[in-house]
N, C-alpha and C. Protein backbone atom coordinates (compact mmCIF):
# COMPACT_ATOMS: atom_id res chain seq x y z
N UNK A 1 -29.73 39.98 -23.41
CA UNK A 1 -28.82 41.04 -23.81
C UNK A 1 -28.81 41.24 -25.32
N UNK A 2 -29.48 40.65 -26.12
CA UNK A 2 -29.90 40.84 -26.89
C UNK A 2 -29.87 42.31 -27.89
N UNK A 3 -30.52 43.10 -26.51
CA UNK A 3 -30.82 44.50 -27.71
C UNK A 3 -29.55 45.50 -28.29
N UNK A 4 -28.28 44.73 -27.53
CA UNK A 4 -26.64 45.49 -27.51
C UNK A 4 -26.54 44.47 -28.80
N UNK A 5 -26.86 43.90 -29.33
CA UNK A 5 -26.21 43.07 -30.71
C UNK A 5 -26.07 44.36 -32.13
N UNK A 6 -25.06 44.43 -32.43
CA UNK A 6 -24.72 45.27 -33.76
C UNK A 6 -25.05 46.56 -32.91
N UNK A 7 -24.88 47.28 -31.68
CA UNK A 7 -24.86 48.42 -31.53
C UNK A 7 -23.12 48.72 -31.66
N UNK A 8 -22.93 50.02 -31.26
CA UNK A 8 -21.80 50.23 -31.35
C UNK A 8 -21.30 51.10 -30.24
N UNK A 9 -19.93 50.44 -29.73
CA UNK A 9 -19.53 50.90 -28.35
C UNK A 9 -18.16 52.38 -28.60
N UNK A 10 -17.54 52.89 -28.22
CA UNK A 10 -16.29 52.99 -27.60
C UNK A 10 -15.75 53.03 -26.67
N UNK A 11 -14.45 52.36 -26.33
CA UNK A 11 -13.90 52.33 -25.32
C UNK A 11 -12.58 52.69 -25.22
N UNK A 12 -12.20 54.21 -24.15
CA UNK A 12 -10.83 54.74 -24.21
C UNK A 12 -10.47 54.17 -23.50
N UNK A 13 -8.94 54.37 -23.75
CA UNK A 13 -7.97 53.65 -22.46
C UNK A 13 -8.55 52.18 -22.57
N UNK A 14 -8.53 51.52 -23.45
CA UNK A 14 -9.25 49.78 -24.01
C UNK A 14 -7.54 48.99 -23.94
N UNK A 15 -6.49 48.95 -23.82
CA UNK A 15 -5.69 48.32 -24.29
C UNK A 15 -5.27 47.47 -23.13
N UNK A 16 -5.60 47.88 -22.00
CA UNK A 16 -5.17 47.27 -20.63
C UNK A 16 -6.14 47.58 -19.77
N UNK A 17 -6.26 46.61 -18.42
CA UNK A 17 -6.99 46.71 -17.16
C UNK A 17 -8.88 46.38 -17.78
N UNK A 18 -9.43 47.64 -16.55
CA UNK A 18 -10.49 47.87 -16.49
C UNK A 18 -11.35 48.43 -17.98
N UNK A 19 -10.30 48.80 -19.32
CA UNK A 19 -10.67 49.24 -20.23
C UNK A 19 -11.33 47.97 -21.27
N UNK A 20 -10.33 47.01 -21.22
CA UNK A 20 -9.92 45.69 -21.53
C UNK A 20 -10.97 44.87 -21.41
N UNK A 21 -11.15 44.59 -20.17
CA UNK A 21 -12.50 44.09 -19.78
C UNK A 21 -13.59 44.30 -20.12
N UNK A 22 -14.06 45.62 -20.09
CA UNK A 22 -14.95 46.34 -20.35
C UNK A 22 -15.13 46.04 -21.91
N UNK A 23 -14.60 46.30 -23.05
CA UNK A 23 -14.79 46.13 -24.71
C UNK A 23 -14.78 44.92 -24.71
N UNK A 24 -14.12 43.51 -23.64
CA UNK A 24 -14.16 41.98 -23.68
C UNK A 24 -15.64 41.61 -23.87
N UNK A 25 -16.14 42.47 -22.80
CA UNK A 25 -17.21 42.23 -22.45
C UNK A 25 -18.47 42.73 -23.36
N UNK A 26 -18.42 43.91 -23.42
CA UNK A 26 -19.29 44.56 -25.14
C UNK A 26 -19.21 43.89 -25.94
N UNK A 27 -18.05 42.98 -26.30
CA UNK A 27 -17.99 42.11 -27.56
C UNK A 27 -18.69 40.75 -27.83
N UNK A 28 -18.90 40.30 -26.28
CA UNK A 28 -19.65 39.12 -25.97
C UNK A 28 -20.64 39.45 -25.91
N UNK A 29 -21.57 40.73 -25.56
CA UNK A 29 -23.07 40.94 -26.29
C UNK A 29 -23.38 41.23 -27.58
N UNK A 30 -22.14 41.11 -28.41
CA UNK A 30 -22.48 41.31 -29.77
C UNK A 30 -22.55 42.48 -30.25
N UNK A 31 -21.67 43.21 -29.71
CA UNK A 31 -21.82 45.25 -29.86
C UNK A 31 -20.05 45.06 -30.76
N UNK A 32 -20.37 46.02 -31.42
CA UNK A 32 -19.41 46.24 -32.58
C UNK A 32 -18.61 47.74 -31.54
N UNK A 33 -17.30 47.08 -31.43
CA UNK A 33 -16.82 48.13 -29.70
C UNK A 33 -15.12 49.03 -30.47
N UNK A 34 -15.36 50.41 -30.52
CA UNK A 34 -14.01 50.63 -31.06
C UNK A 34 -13.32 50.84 -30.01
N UNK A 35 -12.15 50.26 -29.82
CA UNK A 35 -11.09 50.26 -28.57
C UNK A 35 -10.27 51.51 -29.14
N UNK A 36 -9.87 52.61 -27.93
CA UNK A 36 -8.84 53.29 -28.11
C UNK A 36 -7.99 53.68 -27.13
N UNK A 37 -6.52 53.76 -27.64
CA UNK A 37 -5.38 53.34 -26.67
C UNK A 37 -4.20 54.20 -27.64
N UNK A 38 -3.00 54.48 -26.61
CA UNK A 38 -2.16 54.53 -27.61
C UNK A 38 -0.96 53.11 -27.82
N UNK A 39 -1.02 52.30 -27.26
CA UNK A 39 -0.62 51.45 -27.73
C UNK A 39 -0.73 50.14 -28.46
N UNK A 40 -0.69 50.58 -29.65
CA UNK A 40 -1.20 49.42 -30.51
C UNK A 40 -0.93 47.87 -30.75
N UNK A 41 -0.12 47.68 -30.44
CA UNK A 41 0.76 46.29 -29.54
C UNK A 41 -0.13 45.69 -28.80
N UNK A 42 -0.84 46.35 -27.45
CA UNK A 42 -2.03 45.74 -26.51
C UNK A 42 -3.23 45.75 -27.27
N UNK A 43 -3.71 46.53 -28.62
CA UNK A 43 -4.51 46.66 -28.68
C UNK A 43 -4.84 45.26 -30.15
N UNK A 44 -3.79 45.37 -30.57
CA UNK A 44 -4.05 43.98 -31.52
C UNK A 44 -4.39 42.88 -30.93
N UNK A 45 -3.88 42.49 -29.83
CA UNK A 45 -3.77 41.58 -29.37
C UNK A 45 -4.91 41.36 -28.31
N UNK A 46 -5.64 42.59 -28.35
CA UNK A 46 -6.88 42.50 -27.89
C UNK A 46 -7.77 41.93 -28.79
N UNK A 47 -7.65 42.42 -30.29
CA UNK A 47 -8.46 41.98 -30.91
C UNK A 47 -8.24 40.63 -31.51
N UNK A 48 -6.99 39.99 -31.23
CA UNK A 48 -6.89 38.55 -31.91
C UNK A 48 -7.36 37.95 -30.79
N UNK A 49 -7.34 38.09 -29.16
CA UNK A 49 -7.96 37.31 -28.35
C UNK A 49 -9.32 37.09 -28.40
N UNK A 50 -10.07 38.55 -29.06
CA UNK A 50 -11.50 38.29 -28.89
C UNK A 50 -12.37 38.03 -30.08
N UNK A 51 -11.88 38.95 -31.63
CA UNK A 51 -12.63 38.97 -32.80
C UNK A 51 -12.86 37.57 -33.31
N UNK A 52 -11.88 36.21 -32.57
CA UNK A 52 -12.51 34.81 -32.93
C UNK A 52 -13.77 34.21 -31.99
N UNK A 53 -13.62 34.84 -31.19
CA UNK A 53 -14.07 34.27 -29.92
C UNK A 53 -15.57 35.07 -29.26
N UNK A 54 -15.73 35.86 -29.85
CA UNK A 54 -16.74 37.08 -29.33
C UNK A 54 -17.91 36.85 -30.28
N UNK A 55 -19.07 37.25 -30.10
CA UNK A 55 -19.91 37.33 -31.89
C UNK A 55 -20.21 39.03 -32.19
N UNK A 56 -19.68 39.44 -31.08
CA UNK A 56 -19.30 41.43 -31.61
C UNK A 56 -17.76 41.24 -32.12
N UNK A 57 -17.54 42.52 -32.31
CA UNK A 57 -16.22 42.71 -33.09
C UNK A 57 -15.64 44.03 -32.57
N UNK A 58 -14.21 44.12 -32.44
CA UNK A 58 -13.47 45.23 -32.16
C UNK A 58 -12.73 45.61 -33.50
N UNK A 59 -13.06 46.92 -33.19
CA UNK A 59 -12.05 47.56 -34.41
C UNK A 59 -11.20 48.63 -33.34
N UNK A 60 -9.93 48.80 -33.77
CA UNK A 60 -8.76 49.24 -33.01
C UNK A 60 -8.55 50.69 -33.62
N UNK A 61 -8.59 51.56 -32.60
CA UNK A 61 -8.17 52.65 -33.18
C UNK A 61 -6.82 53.39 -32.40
N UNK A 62 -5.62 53.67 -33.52
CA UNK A 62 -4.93 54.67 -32.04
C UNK A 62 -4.90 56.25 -32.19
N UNK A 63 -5.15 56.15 -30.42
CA UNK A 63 -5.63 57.86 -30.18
C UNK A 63 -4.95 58.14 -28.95
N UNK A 64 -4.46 58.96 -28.71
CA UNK A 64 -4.29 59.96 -27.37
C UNK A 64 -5.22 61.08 -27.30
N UNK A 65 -5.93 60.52 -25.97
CA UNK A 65 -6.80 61.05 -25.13
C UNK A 65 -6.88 62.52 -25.20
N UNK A 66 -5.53 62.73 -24.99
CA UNK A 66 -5.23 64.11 -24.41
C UNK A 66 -4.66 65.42 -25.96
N UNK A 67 -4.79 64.55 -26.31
CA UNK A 67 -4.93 65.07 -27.78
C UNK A 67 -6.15 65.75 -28.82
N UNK A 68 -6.47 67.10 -28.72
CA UNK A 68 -7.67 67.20 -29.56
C UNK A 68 -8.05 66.63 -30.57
N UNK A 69 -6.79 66.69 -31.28
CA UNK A 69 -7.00 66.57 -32.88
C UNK A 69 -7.33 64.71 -33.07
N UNK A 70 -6.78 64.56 -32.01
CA UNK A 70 -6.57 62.78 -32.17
C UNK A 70 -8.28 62.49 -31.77
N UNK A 71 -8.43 63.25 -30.58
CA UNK A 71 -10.33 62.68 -30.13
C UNK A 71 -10.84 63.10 -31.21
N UNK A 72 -11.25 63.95 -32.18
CA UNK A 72 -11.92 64.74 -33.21
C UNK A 72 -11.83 63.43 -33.83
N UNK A 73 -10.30 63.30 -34.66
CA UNK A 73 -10.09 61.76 -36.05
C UNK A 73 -10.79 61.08 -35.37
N UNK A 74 -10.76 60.53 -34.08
CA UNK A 74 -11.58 59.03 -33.95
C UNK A 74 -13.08 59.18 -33.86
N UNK A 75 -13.84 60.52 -33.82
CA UNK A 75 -15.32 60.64 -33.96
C UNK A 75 -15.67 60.80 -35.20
N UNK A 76 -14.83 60.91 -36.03
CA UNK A 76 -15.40 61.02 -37.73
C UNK A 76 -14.47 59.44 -38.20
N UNK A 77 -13.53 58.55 -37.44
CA UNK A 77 -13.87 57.41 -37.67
C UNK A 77 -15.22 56.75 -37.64
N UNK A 78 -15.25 56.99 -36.63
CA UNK A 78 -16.79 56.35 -36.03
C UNK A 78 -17.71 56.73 -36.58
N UNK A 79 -18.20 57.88 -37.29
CA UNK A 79 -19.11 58.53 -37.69
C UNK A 79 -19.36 58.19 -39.40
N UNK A 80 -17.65 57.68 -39.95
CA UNK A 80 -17.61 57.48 -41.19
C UNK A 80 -18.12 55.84 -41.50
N UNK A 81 -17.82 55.11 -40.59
CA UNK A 81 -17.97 53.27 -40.41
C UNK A 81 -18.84 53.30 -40.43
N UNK A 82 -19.90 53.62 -39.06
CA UNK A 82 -20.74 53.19 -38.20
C UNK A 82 -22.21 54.38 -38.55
N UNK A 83 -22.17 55.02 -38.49
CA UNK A 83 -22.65 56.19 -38.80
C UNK A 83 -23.30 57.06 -37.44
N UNK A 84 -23.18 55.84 -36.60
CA UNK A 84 -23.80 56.32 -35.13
C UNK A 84 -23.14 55.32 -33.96
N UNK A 85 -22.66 56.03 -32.66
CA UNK A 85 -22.62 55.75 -31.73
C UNK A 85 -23.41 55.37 -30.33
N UNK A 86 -23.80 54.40 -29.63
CA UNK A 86 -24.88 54.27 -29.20
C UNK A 86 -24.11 54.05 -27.09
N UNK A 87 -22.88 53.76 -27.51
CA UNK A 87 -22.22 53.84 -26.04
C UNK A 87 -21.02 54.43 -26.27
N UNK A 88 -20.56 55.06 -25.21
CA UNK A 88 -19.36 55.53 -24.61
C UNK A 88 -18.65 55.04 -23.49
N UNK A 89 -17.46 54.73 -23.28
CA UNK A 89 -17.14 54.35 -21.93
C UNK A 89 -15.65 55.35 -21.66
N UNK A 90 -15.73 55.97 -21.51
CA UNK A 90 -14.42 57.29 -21.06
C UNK A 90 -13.69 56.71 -20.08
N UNK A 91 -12.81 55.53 -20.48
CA UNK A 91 -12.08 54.91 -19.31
C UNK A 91 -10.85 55.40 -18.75
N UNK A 92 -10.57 56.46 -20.40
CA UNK A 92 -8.76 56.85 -20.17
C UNK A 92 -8.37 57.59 -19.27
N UNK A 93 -7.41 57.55 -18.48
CA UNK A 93 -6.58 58.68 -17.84
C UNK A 93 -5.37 58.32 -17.20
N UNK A 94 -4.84 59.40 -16.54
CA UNK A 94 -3.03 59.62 -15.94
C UNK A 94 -3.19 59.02 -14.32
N UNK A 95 -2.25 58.35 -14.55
CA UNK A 95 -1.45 58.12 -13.49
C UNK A 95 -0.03 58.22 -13.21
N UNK A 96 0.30 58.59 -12.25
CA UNK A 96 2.04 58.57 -12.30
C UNK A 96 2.77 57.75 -11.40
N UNK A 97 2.15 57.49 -10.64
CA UNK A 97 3.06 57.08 -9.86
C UNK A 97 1.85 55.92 -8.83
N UNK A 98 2.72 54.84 -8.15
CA UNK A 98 1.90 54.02 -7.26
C UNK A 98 1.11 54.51 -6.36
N UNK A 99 1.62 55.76 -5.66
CA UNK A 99 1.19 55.98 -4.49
C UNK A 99 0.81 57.47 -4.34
N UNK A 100 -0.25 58.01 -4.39
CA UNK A 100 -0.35 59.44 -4.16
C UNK A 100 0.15 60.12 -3.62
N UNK A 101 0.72 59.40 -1.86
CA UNK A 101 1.87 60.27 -1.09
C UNK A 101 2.89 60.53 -1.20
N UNK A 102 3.55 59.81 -2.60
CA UNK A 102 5.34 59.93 -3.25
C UNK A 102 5.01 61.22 -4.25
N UNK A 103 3.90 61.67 -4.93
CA UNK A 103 4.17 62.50 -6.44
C UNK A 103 3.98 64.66 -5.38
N UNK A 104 4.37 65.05 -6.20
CA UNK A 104 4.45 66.34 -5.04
C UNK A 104 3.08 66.93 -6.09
N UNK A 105 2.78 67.98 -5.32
CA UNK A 105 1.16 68.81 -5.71
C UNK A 105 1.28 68.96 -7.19
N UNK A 106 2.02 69.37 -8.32
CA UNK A 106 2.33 69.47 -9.35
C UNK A 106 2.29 68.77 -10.35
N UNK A 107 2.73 67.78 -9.94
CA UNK A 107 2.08 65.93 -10.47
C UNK A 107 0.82 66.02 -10.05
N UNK A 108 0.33 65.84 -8.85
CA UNK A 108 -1.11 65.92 -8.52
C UNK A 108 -1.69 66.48 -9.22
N UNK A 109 -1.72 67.96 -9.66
CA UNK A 109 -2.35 69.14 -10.44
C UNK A 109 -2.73 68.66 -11.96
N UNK A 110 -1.62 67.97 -12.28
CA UNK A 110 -1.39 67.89 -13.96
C UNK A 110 -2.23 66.54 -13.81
N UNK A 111 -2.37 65.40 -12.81
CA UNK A 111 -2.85 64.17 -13.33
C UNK A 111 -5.12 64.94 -13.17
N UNK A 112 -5.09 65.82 -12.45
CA UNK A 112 -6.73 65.83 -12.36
C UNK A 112 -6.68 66.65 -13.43
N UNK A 113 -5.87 67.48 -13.80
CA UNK A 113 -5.93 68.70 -14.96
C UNK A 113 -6.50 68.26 -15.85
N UNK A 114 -5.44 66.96 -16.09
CA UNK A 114 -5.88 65.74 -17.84
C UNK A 114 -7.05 65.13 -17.63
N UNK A 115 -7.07 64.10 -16.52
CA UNK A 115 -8.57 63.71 -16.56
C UNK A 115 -9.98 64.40 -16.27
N UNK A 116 -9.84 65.69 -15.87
CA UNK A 116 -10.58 66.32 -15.83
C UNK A 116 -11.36 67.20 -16.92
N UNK A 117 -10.09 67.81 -18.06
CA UNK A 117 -10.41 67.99 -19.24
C UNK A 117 -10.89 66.92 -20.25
N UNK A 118 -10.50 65.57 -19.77
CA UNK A 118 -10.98 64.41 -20.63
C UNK A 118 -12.16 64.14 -20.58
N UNK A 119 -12.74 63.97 -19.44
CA UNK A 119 -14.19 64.09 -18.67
C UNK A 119 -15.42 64.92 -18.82
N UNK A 120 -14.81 65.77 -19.00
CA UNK A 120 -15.73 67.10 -19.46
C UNK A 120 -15.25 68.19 -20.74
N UNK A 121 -14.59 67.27 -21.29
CA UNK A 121 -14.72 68.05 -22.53
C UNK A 121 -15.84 68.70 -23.16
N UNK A 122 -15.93 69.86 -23.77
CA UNK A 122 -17.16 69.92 -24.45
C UNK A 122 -16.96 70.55 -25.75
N UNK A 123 -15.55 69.98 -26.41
CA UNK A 123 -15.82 70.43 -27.73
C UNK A 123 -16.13 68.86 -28.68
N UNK A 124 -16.49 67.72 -27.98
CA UNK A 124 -16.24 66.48 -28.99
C UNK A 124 -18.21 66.63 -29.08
């Protein structure tokens, strides 16, 4: 795994779960991984669990997803550090509720609306 050493990752929705894992794991091949979340609380504490422990490195950024202006700042982060991006991992999105059969069509509508525009964006 070798050839991921000093590449550079991002990972949305990084602060919890499947996001979490995922940049844990980029960091242990040695990929320089920017986590983004909006909560910066999970996301420090991502990086004090791993930036000793990893031989990649996380740098923390906070962004909402669903935010233009916020995805734009974090690609001219990345662009200003790093100068190039070599992975993506588009982990972020809505959920509302436990169970799909409790939220009524409207909730439904708005949770594919967001991840759907997140997914296929095509102005980043």
């Amino acid at each position: 795994m070798d050839r991921w050493t000093n590449k550079v990752a991002l990972v949305t929705g990084a602060s919890v779960g499947i996001g979490r894992s995922v940049a844990e794991k980029l960091a242990k091949y040695g990929m320089k991984v920017v986590v983004c979340a909006r909560n910066e609380e999970q996301m420090k504490n991502l990086v004090d669990a791993c930036n000793k422990k990893r031989p990649g490195e996380i740098f923390p950024y906070r962004s909402d997803v669903s935010d233009e202006e916020q995805i734009l700042s974090m690609f001219r982060f990345i662009k200003e550090k790093f100068g190039k991006l070599h992975v993506c991992v588009n982990n972020a999105g809505l959920a509302v509720s436990p169970s799909i059969f409790t939220f009524s069509t409207q909730v439904c509508r708005c949770c594919f609306e967001f991840n759907r525009k997140n997914v296929f964006s095509d102005k980043i």
